[in-house]
PDB file of N, CA and C in Angstrom:
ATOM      1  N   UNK A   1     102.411  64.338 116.163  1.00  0.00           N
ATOM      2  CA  UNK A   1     103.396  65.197 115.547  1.00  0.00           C
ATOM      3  C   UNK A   1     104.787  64.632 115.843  1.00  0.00           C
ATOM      4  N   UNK A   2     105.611  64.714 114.247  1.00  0.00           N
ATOM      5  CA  UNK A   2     106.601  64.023 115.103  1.00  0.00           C
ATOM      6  C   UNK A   2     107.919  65.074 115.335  1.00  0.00           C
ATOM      7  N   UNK A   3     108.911  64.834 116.335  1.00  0.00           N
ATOM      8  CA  UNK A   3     109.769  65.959 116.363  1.00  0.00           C
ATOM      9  C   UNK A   3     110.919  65.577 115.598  1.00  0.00           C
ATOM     10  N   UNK A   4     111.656  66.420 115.099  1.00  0.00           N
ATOM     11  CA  UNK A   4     112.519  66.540 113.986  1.00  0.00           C
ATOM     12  C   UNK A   4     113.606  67.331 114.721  1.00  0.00           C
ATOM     13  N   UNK A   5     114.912  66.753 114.857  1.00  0.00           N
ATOM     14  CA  UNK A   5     115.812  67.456 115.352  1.00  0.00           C
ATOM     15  C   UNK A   5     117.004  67.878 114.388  1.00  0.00           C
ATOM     16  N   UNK A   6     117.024  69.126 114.213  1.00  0.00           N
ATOM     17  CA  UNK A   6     118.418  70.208 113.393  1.00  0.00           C
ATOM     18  C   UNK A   6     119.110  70.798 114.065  1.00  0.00           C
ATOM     19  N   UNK A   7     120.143  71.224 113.107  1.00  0.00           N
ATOM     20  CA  UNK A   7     121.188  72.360 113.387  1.00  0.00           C
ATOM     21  C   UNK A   7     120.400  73.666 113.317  1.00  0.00           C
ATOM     22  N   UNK A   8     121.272  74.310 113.671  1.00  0.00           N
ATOM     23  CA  UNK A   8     120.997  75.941 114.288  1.00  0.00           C
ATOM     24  C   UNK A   8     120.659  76.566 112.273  1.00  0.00           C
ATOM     25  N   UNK A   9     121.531  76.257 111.660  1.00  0.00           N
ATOM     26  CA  UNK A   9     121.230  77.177 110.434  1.00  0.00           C
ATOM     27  C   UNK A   9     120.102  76.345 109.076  1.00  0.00           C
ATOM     28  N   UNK A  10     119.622  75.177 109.883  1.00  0.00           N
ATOM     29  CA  UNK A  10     118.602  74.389 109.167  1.00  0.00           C
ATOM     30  C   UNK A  10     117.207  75.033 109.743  1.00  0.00           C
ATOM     31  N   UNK A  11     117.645  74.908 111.041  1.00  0.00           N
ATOM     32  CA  UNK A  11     116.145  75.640 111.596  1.00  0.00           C
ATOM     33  C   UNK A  11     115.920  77.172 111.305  1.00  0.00           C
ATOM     34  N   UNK A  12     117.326  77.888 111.168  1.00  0.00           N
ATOM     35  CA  UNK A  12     116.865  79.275 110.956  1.00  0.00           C
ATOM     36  C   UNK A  12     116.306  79.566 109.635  1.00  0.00           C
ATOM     37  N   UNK A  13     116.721  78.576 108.555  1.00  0.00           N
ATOM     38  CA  UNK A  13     116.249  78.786 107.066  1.00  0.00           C
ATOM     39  C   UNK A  13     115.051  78.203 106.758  1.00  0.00           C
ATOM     40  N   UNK A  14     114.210  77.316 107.857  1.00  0.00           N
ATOM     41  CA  UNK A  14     112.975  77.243 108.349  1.00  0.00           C
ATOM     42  C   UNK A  14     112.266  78.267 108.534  1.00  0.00           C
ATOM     43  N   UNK A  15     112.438  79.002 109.593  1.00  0.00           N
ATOM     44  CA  UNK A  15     111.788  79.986 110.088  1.00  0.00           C
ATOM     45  C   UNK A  15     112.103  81.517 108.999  1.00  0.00           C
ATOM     46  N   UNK A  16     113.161  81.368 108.648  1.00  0.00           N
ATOM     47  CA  UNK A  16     112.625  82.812 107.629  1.00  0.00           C
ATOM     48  C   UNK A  16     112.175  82.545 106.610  1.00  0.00           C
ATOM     49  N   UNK A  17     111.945  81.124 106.057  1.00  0.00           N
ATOM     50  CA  UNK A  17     111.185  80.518 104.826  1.00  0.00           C
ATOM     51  C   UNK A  17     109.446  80.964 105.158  1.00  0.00           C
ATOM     52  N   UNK A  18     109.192  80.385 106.312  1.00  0.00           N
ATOM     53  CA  UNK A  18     108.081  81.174 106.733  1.00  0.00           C
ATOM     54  C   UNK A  18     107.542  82.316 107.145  1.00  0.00           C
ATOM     55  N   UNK A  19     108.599  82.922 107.595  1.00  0.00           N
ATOM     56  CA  UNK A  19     108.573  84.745 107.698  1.00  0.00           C
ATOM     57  C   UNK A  19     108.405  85.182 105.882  1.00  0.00           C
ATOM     58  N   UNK A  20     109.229  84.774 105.536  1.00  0.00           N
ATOM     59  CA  UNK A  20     108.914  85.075 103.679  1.00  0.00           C
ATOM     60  C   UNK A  20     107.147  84.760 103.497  1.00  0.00           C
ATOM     61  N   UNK A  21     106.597  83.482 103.606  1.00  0.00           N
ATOM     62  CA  UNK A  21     105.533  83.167 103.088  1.00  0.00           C
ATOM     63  C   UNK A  21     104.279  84.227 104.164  1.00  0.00           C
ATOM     64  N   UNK A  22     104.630  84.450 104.984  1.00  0.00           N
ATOM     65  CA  UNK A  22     103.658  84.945 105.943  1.00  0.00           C
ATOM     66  C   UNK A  22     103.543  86.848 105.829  1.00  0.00           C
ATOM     67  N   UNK A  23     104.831  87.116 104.947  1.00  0.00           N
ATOM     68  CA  UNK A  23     105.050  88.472 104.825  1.00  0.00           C
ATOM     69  C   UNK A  23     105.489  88.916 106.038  1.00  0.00           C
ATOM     70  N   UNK A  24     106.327  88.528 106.614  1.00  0.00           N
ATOM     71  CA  UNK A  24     106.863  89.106 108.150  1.00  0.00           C
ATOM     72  C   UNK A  24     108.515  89.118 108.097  1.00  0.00           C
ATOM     73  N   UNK A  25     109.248  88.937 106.952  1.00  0.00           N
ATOM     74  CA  UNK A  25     110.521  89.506 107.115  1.00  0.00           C
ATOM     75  C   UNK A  25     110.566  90.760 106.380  1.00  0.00           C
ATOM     76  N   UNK A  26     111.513  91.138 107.143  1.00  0.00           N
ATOM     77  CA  UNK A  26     111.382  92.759 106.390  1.00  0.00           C
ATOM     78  C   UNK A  26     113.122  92.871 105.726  1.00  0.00           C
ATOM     79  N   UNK A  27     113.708  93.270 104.483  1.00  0.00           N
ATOM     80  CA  UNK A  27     115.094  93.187 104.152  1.00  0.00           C
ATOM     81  C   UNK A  27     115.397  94.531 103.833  1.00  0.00           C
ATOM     82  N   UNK A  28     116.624  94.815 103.289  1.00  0.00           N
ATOM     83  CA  UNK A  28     117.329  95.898 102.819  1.00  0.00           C
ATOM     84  C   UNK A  28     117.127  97.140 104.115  1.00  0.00           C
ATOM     85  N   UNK A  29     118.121  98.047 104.213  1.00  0.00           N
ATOM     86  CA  UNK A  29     118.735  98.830 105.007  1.00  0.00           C
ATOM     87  C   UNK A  29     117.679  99.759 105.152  1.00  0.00           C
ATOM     88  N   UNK A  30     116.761 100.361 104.445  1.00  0.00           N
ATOM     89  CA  UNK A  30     115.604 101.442 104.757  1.00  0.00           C
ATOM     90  C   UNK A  30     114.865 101.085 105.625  1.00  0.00           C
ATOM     91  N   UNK A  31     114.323  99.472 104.615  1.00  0.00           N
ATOM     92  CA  UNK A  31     113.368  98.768 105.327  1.00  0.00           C
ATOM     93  C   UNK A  31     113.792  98.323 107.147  1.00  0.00           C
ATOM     94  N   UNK A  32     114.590  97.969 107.010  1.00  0.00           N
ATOM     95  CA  UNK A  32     114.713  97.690 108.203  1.00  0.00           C
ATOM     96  C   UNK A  32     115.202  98.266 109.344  1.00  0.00           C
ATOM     97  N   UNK A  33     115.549  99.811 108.953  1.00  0.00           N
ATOM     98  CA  UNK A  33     115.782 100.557 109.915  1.00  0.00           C
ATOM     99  C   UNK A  33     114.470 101.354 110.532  1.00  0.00           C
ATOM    100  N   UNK A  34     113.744 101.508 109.679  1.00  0.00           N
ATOM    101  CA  UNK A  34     112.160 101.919 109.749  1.00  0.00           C
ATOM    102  C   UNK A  34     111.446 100.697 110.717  1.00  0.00           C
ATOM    103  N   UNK A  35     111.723  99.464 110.692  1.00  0.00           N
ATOM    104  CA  UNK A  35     110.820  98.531 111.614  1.00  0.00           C
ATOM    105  C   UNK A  35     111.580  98.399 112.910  1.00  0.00           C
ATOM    106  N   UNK A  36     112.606  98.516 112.956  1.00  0.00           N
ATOM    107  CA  UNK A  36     113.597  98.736 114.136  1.00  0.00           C
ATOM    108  C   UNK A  36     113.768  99.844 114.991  1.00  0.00           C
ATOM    109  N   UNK A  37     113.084 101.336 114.095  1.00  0.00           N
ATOM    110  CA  UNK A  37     112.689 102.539 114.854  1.00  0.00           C
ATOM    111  C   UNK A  37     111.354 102.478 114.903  1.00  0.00           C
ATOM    112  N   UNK A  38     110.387 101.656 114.632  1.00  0.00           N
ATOM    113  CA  UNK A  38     109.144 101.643 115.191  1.00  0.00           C
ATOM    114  C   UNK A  38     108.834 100.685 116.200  1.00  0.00           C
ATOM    115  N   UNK A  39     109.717 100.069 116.253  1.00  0.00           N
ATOM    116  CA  UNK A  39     109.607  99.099 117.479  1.00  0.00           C
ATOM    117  C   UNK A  39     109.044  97.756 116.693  1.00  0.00           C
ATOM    118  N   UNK A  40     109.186  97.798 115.726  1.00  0.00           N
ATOM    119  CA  UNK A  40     108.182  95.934 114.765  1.00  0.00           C
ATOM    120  C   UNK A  40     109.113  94.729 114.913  1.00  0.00           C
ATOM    121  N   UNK A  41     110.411  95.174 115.280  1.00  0.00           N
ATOM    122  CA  UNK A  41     111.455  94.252 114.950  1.00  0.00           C
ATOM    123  C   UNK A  41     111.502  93.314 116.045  1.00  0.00           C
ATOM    124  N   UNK A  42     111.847  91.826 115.630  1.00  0.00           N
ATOM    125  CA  UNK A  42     111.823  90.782 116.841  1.00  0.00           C
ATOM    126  C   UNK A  42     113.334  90.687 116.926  1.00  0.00           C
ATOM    127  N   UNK A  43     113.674  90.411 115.912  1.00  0.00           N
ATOM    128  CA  UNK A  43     115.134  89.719 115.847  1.00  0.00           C
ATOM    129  C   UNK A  43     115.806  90.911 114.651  1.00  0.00           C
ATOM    130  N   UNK A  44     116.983  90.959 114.128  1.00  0.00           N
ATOM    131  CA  UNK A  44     118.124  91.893 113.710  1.00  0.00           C
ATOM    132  C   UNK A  44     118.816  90.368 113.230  1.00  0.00           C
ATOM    133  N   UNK A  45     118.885  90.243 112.155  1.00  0.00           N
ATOM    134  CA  UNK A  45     120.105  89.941 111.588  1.00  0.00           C
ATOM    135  C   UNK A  45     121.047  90.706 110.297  1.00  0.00           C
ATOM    136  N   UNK A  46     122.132  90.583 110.748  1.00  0.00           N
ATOM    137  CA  UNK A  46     123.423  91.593 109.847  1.00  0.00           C
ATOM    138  C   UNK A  46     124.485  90.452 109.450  1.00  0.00           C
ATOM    139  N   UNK A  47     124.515  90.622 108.048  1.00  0.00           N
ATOM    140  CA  UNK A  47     125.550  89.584 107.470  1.00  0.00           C
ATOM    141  C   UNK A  47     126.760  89.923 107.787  1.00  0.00           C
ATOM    142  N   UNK A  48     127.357  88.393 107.686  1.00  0.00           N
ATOM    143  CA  UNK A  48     129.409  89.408 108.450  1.00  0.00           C
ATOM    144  C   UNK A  48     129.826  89.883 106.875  1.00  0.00           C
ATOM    145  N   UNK A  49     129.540  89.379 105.716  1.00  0.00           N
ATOM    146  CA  UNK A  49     129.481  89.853 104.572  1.00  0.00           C
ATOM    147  C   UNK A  49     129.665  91.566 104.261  1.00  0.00           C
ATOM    148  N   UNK A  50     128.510  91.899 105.113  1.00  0.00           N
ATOM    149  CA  UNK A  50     128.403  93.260 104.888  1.00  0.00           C
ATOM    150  C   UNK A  50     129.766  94.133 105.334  1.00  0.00           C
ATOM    151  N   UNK A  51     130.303  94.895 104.297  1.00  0.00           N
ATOM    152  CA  UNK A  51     132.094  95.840 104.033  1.00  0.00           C
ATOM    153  C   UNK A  51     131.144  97.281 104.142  1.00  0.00           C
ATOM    154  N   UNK A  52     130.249  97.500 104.292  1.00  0.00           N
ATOM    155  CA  UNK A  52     129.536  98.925 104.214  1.00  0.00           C
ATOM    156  C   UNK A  52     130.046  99.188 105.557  1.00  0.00           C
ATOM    157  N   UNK A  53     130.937  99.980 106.420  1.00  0.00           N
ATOM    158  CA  UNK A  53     130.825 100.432 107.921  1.00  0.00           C
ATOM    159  C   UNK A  53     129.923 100.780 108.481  1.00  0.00           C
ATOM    160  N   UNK A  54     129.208 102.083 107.207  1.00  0.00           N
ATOM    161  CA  UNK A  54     128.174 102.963 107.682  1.00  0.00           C
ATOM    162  C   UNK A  54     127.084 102.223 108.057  1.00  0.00           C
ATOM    163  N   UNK A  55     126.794 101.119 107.168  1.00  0.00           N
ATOM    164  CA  UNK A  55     125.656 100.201 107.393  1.00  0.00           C
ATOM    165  C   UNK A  55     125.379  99.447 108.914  1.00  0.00           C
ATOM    166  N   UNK A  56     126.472  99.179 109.040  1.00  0.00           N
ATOM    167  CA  UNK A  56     126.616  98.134 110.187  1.00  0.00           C
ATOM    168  C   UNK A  56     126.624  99.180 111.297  1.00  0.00           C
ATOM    169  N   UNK A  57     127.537 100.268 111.443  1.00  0.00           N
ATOM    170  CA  UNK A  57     126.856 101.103 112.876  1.00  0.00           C
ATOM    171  C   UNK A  57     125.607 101.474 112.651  1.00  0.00           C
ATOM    172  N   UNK A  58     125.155 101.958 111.492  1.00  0.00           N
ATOM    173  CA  UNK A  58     123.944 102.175 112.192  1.00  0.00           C
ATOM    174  C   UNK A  58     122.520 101.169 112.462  1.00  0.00           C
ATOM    175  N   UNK A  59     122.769 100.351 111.585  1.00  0.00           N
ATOM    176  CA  UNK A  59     121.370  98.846 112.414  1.00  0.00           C
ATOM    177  C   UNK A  59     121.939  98.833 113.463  1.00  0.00           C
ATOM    178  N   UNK A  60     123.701  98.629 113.889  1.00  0.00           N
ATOM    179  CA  UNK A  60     123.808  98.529 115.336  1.00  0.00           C
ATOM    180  C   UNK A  60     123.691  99.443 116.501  1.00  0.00           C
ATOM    181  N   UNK A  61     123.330 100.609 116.140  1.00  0.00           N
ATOM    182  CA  UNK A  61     122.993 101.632 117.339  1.00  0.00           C
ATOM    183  C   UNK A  61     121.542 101.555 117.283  1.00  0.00           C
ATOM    184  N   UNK A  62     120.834 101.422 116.117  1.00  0.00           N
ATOM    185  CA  UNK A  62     119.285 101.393 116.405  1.00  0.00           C
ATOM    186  C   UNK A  62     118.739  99.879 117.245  1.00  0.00           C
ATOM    187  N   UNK A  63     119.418  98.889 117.532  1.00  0.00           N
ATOM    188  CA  UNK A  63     119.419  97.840 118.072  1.00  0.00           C
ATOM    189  C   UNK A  63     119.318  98.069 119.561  1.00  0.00           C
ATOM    190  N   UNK A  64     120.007  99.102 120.024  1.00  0.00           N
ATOM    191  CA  UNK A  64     120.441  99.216 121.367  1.00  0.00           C
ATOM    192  C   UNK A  64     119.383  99.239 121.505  1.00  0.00           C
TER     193      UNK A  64
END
């Protein structure tokens, strides 16, 4: 096997390319507040994109 060395946002578009194919990312604000209050969630990512306030406190209090 050979090793292949990347940047931080080559490897991350790796790994959710395969979270996509494997059915293990979960998107949009319902969805993912529901896997984050059941405890399914590994990782939380929040775009700096996102202008919603409401949005962003609350993935970020269910994070705590």
């Amino acid at each position: 096997m050979d090793v292949v060395e990347m940047d931080f946002d080559t490897a991350l578009r790796e790994v959710l390319k395969n979270a996509i194919a494997s059915n293990g990312l979960v998107r949009g604000l319902h969805e993912c507040a529901k896997a984050i209050e059941q405890r399914k969630a590994i990782v939380c990512f929040l775009a700096e994109s996102c202008d919603e306030v409401n949005y962003t406190d609350i993935i970020e209090a269910l994070c705590r």
